[in-house]
N, C-alpha and C. Protein backbone atom coordinates (compact mmCIF):
# COMPACT_ATOMS: atom_id res chain seq x y z
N UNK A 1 99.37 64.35 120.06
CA UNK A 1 98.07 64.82 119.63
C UNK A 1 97.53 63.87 118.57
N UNK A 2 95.97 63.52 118.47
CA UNK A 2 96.10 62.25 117.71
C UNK A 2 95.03 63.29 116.99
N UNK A 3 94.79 62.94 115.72
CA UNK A 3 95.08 63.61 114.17
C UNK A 3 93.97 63.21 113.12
N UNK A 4 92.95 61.93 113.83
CA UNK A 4 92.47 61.28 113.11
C UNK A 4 90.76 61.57 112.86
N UNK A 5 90.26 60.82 111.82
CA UNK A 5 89.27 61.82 111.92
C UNK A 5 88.25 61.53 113.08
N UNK A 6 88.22 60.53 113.71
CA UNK A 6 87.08 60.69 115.01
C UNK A 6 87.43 61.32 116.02
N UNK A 7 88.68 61.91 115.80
CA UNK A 7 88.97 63.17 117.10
C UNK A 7 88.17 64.77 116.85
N UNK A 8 87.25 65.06 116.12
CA UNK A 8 87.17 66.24 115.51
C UNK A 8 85.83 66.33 115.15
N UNK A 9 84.98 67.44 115.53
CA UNK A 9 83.59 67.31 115.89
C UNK A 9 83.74 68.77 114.39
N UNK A 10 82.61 68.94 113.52
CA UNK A 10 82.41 69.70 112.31
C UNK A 10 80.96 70.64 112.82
N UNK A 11 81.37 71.99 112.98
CA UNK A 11 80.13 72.51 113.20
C UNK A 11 79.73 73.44 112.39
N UNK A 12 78.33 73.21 111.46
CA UNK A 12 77.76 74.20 110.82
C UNK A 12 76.92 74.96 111.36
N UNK A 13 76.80 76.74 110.87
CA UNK A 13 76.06 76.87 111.49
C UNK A 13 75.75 78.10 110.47
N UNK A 14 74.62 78.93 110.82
CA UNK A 14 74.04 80.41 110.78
C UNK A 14 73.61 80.66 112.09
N UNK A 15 72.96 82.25 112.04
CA UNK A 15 72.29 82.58 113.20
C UNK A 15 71.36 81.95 114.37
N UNK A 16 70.89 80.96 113.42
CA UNK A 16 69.54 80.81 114.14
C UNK A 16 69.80 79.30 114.15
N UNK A 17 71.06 78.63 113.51
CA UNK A 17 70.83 77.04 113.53
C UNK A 17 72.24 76.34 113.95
N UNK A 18 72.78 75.24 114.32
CA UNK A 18 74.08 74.58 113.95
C UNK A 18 73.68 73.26 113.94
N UNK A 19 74.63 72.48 113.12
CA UNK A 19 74.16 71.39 113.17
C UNK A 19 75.68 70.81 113.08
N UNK A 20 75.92 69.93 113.68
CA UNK A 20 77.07 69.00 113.96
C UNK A 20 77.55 67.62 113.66
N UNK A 21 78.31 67.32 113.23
CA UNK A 21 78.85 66.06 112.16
C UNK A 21 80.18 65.51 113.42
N UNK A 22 80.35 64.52 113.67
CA UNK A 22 81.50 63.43 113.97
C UNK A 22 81.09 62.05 113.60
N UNK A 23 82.61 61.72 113.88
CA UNK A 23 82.76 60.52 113.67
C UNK A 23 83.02 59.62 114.90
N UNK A 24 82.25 58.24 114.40
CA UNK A 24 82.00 57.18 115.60
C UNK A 24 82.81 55.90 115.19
N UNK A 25 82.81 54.84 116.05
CA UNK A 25 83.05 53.44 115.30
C UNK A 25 82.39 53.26 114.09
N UNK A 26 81.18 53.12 113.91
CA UNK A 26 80.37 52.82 112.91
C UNK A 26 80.28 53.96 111.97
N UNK A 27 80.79 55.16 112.03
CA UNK A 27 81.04 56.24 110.50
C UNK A 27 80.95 56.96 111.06
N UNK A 28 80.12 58.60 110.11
CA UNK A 28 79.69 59.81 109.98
C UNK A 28 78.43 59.77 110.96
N UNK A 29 78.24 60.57 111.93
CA UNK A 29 76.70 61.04 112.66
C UNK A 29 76.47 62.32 112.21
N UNK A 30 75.88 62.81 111.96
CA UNK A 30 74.63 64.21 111.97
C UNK A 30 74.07 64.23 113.15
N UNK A 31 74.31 65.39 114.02
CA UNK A 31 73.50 66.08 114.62
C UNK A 31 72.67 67.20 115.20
N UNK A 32 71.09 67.00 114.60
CA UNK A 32 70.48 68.46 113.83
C UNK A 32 70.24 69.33 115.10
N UNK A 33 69.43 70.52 114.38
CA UNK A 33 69.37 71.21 115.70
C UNK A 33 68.74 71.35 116.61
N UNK A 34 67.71 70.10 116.43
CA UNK A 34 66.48 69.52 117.32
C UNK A 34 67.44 68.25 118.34
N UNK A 35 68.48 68.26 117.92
CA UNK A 35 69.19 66.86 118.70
C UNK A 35 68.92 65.58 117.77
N UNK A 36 68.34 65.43 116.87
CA UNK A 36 68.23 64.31 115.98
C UNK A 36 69.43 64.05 115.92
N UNK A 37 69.67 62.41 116.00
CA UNK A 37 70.99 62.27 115.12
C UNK A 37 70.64 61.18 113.61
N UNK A 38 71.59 61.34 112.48
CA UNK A 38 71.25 60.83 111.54
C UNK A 38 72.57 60.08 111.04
N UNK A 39 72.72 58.66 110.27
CA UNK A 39 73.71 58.55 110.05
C UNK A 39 74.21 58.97 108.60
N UNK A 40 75.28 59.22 108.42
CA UNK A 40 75.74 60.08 107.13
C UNK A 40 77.39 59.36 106.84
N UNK A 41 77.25 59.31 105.14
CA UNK A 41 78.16 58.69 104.46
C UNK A 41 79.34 59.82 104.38
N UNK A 42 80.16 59.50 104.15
CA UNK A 42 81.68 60.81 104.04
C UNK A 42 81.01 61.98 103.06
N UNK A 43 80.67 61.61 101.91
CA UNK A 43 80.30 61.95 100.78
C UNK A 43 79.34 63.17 100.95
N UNK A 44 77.87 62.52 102.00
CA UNK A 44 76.98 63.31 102.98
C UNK A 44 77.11 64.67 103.01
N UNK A 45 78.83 64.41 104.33
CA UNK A 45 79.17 65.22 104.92
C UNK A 45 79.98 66.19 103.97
N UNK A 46 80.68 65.75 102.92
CA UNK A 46 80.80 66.78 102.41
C UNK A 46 79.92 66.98 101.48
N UNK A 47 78.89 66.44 100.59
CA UNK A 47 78.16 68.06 100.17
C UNK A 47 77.64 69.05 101.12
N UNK A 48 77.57 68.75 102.40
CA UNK A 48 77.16 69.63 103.51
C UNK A 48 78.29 70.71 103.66
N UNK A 49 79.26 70.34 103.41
CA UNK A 49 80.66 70.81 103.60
C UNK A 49 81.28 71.84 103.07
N UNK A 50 81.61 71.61 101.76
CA UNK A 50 82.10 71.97 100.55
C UNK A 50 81.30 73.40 100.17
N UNK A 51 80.08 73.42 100.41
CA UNK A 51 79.41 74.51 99.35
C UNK A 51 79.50 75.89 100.74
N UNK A 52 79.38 75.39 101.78
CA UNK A 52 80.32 76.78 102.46
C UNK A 52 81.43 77.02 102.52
N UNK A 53 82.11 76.12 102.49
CA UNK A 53 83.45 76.59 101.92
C UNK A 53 84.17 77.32 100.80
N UNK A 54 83.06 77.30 99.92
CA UNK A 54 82.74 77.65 98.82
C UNK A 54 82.66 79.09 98.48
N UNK A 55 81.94 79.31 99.55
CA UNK A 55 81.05 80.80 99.75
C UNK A 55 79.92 80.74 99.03
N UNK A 56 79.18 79.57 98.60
CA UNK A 56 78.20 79.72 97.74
C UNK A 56 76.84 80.00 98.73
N UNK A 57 77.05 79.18 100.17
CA UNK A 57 75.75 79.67 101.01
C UNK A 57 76.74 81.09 101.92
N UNK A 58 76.19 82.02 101.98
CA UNK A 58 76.05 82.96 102.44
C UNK A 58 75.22 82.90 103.97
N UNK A 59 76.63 83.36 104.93
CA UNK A 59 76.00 83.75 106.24
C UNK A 59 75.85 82.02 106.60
N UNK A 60 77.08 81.30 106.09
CA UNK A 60 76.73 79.97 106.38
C UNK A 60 78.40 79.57 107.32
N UNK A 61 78.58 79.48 108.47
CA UNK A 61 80.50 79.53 108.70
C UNK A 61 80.59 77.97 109.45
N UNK A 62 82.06 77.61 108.93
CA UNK A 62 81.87 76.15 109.33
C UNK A 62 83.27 76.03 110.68
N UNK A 63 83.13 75.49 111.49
CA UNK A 63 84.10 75.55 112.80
C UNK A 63 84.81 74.02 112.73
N UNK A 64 85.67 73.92 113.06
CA UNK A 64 86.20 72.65 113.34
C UNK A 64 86.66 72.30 115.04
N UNK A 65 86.25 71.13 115.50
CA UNK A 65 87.17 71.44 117.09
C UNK A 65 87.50 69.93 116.82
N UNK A 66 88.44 70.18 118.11
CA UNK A 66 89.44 69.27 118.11
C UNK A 66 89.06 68.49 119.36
């Protein structure tokens, strides 16, 4: 099973939105919930990260897949 981080897609979401983070050759992608993609620094991704984990956003749950 390989372990690394471009195996592993990050999904945020609420009711009404998700928005999705992996990793490529070239780094971090964002992708919003219009299908935009954006590129994003590690750092990015975690303040996106961190503050639901947090519990500080509410009704905010974060998924990981493999």
């Amino acid at each position: 099973m390989i372990l690394t981080n471009d195996s592993y897609t990050i999904l945020i979401s609420t009711k009404t939105w998700t928005e999705r983070y992996y990793r490529d050759k070239a780094g971090w992608l964002k992708v919003s919930t219009r299908g935009r993609k954006f590129r994003a620094t590690a750092e990015q991704v975690l303040n996106h990260v961190l503050p639901a984990l947090a519990g500080i956003k509410p009704n905010v749950t974060i998924d990981v897949e493999h």
